[in-house]
Protein backbone atom coordinates (compact mmCIF):
# COMPACT_ATOMS: atom_id res chain seq x y z
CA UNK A 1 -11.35 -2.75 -17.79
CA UNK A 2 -11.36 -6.09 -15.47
CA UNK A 3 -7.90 -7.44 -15.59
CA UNK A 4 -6.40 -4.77 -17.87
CA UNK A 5 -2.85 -3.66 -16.69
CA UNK A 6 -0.44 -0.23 -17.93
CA UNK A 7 3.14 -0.61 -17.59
CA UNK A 8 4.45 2.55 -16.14
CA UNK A 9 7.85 2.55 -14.95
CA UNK A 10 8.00 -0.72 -15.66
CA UNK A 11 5.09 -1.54 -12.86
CA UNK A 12 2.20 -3.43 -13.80
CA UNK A 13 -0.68 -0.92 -12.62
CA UNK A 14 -3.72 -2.81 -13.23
CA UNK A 15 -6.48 -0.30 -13.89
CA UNK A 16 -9.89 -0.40 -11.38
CA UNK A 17 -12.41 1.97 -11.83
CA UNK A 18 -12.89 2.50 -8.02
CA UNK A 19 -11.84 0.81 -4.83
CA UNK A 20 -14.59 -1.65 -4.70
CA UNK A 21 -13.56 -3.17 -7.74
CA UNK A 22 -9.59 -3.71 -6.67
CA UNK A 23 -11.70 -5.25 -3.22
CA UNK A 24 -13.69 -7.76 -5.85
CA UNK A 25 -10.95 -8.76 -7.52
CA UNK A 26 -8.65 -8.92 -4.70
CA UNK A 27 -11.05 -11.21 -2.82
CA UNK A 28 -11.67 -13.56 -6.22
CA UNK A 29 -7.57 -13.96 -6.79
CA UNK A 30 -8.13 -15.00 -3.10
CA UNK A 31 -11.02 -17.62 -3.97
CA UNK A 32 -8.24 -19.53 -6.29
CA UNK A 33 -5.88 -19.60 -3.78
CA UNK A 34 -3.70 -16.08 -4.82
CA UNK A 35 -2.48 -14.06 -2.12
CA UNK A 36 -1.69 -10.81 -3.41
CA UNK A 37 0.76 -7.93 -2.19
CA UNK A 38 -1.39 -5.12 -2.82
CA UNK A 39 1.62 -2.45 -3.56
CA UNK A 40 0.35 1.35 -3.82
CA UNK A 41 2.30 3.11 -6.84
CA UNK A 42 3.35 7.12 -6.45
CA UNK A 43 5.85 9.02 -8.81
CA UNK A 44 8.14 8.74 -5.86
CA UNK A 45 7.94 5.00 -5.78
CA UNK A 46 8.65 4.93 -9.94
CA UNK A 47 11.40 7.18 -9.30
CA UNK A 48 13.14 4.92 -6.90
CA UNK A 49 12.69 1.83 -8.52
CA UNK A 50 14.45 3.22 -11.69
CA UNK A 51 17.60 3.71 -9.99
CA UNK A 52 17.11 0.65 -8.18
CA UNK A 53 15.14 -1.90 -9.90
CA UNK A 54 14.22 -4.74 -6.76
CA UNK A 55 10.74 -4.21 -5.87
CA UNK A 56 9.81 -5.22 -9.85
CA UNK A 57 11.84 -7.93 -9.80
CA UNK A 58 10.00 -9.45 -6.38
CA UNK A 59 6.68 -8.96 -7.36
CA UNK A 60 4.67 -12.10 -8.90
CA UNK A 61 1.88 -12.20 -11.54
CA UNK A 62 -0.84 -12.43 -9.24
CA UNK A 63 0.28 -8.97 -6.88
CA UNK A 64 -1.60 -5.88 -7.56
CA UNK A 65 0.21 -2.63 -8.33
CA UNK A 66 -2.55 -0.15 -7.33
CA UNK A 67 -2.58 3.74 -8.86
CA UNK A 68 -1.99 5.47 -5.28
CA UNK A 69 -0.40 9.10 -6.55
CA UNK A 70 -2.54 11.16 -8.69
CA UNK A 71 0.71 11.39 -11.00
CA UNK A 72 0.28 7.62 -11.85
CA UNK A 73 -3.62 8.29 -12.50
CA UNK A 74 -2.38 10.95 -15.09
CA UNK A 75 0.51 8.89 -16.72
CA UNK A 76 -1.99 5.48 -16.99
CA UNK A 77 -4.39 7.90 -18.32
CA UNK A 78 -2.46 9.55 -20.90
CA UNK A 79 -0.86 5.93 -21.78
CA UNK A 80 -4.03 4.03 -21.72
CA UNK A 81 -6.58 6.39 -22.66
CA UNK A 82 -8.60 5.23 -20.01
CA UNK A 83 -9.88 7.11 -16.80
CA UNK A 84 -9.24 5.20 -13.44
CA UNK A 85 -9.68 5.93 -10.29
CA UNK A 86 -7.14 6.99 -7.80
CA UNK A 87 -6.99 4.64 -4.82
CA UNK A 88 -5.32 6.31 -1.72
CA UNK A 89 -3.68 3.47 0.50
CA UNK A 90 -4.87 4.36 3.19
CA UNK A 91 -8.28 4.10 2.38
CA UNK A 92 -8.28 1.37 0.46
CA UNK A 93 -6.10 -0.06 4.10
CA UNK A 94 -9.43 0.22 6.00
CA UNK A 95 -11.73 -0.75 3.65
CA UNK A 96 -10.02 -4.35 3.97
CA UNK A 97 -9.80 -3.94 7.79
CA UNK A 98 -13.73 -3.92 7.68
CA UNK A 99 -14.16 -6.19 5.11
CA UNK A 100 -11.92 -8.50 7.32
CA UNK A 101 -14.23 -8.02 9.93
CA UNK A 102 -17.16 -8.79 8.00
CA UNK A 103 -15.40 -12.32 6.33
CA UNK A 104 -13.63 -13.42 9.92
CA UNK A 105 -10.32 -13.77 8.78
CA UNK A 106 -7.65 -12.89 10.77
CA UNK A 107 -4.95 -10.18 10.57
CA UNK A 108 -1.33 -9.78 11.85
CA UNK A 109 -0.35 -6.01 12.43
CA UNK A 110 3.38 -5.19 11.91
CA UNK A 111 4.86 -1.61 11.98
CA UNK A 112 4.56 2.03 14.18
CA UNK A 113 5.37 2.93 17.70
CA UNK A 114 3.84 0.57 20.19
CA UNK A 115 1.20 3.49 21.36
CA UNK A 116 0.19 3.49 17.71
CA UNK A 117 -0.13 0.07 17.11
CA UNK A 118 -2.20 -0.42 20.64
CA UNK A 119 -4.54 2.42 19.44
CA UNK A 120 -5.06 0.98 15.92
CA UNK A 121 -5.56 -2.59 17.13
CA UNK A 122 -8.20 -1.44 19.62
CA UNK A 123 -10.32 1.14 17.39
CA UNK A 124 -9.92 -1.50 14.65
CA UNK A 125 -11.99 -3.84 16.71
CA UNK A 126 -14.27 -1.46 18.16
CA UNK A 127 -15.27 -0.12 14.76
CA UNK A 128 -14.95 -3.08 12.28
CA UNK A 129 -14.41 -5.98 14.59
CA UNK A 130 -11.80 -6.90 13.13
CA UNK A 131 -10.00 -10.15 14.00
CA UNK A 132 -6.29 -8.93 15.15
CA UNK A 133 -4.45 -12.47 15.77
CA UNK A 134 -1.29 -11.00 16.60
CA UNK A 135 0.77 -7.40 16.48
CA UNK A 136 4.24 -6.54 16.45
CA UNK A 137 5.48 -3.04 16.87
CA UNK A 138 8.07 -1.76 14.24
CA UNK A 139 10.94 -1.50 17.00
CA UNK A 140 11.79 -5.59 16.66
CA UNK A 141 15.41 -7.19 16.47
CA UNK A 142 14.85 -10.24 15.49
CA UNK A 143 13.19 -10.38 11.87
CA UNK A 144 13.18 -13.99 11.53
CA UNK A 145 11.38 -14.96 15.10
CA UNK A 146 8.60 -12.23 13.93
CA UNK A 147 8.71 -14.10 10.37
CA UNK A 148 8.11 -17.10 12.10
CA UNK A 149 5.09 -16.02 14.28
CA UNK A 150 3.41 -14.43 11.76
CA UNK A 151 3.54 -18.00 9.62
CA UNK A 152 2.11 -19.39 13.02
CA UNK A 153 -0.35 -17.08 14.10
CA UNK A 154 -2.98 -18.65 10.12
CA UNK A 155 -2.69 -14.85 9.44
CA UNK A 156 -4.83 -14.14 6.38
CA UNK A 157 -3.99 -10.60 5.87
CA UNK A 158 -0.71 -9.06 7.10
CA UNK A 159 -0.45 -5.04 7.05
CA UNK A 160 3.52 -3.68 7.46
CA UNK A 161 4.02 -0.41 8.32
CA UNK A 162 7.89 0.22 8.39
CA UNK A 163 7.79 2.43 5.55
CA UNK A 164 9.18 2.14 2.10
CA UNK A 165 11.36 0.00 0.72
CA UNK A 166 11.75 -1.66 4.22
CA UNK A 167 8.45 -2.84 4.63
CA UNK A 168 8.31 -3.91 0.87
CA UNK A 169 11.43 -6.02 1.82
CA UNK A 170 10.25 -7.56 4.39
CA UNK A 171 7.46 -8.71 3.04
CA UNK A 172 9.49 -10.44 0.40
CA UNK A 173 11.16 -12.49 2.95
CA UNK A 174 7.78 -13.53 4.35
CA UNK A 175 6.52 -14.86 0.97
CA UNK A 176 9.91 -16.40 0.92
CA UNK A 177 9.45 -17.96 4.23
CA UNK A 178 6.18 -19.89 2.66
CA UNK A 179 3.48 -17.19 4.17
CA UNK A 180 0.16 -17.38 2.15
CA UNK A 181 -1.33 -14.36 3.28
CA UNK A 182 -2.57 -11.33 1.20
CA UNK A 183 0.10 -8.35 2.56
CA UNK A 184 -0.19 -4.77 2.00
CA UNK A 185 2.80 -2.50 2.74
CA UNK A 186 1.11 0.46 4.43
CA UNK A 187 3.31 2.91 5.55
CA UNK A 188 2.21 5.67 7.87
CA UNK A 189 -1.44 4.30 8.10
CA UNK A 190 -1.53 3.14 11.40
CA UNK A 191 -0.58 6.93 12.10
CA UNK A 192 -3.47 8.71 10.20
CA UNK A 193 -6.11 5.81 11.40
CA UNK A 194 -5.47 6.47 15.12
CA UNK A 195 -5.32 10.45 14.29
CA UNK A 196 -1.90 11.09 15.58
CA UNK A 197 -0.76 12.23 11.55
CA UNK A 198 -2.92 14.40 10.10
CA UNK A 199 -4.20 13.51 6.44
CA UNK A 200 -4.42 16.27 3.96
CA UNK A 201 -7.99 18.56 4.03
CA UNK A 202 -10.27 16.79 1.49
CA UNK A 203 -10.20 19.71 -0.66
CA UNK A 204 -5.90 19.05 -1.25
CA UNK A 205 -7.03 15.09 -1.15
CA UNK A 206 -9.80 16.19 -4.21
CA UNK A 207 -7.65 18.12 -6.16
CA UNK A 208 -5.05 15.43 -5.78
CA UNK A 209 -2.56 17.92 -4.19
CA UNK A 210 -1.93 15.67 -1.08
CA UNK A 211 1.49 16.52 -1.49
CA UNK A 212 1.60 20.02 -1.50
CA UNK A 213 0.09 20.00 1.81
CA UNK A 214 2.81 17.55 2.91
CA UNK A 215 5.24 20.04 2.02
CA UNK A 216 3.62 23.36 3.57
CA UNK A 217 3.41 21.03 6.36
CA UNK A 218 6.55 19.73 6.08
CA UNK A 219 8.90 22.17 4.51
CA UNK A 220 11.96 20.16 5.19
CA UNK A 221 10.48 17.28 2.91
CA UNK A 222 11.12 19.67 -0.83
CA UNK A 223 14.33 16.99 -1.32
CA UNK A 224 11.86 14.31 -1.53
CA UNK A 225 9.42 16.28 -3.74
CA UNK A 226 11.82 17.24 -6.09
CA UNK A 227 11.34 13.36 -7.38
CA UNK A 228 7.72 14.98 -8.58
CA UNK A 229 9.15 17.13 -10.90
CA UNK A 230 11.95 14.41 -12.27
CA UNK A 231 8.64 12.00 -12.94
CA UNK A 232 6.69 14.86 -14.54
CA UNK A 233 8.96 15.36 -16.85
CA UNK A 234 9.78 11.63 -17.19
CA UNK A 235 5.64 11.57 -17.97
CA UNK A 236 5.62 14.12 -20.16
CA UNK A 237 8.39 13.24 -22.27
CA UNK A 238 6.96 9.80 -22.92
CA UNK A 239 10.00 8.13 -21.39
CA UNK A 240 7.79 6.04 -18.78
């Protein structure tokens, strides 16, 4: 399976068995001097990008579209023939926090409300000792002055949490700026790490139903989950 990639909705999903494998080969693209953007694919995300096509076009050869939706799992599986794993981003998030830790290399923070950020910076060094070099909250004016700090804090790792596309274009005008740093757009992680969102019961998370909870949670969100059913049928029609 190492290296082998599905093209669904015209994203490059590269297929890992489980989350320590994406880790392996994330740190070995590392070892030759890649820096990946690790980019977490959902039916939502496929949806968008076929009506508006930029985040494919950004991405480089060496950037690692990850199966993050359990819709993606079923569509690589039904197109590959292969089981994979699914790899939440939120998960696979801290499992590179405290493998950060572990390796010393240090990691800029970008994105929530400054409480949140605080909170995550703190518990991430409490629990993985993680080496936070600098943080910005996600209430900045001035993009390029954080662009530039970021190039001179040596980050290794940046993690953006402005939520999608925003973060995603951000982080293309970091790589842009010259940044060699593995990013990870991460959304509403900081949230669920510091416990102020609460993640779906494992049983939802199991059953890969982490959006139906979403919506009983969040009944106001059906617009967005009305995307589900266009990729479903996308999926099932053979036309991704």
């Amino acid at each position: 399976m190492k290296n082998m990639i599905v093209d669904i909705g015209n994203f490059p999903i590269r297929l890992y068995k489980d989350k320590p494998s994406l880790l392996k080969y994330l740190f070995d693209e590392i070892e030759s001097d890649q820096w990946p953007f690790l980019v977490s694919i959902n039916p939502e995300k496929i949806i968008t990008q076929k009506h508006t096509g930029q985040l494919v076009h950004e991405l480089k050869p060496h950037d690692i579209c990850y199966a993050d939706g359990i819709g993606v799992v079923k569509a690589v599986e039904r197109k590959s023939g292969i089981k994979i794993a699914r790899i939440p981003g939120c998960e696979l998030w801290e499992s590179l926090m405290q493998e950060a830790g572990k390796r010393g290399l240090g990691v800029f923070l970008v994105g929530a409300k400054p409480d949140v950020l605080e909170e995550t910076r703190v518990k991430l060094g409490r629990e993985y000792h993680t080496k936070i070099v600098d943080a910005q909250h996600g209430y900045f004016d001035d993009e390029q002055d954080l662009i530039q700090r970021i190039k001179q804090s040596g980050a290794q790792i940046v993690t953006v949490a402005l939520g999608s596309p925003k973060q995603e274009s951000f982080i293309f005008k970091c790589r842009e700026a010259g940044i060699k740093a593995i990013f990870m757009g991460v959304g509403g992680t900081y949230d669920v790490y510091t416990g102020h969102v609460t993640r779906a019961p494992a049983l939802f998370c199991n059953l890969g139903l982490e959006w139906l909870y979403r919506l009983l949670s969040q009944p106001t969100r059906w617009r967005r989950q009305l995307r589900l059913i266009h990729f479903t049928w996308l999926m099932l029609t053979r036309q991704l």
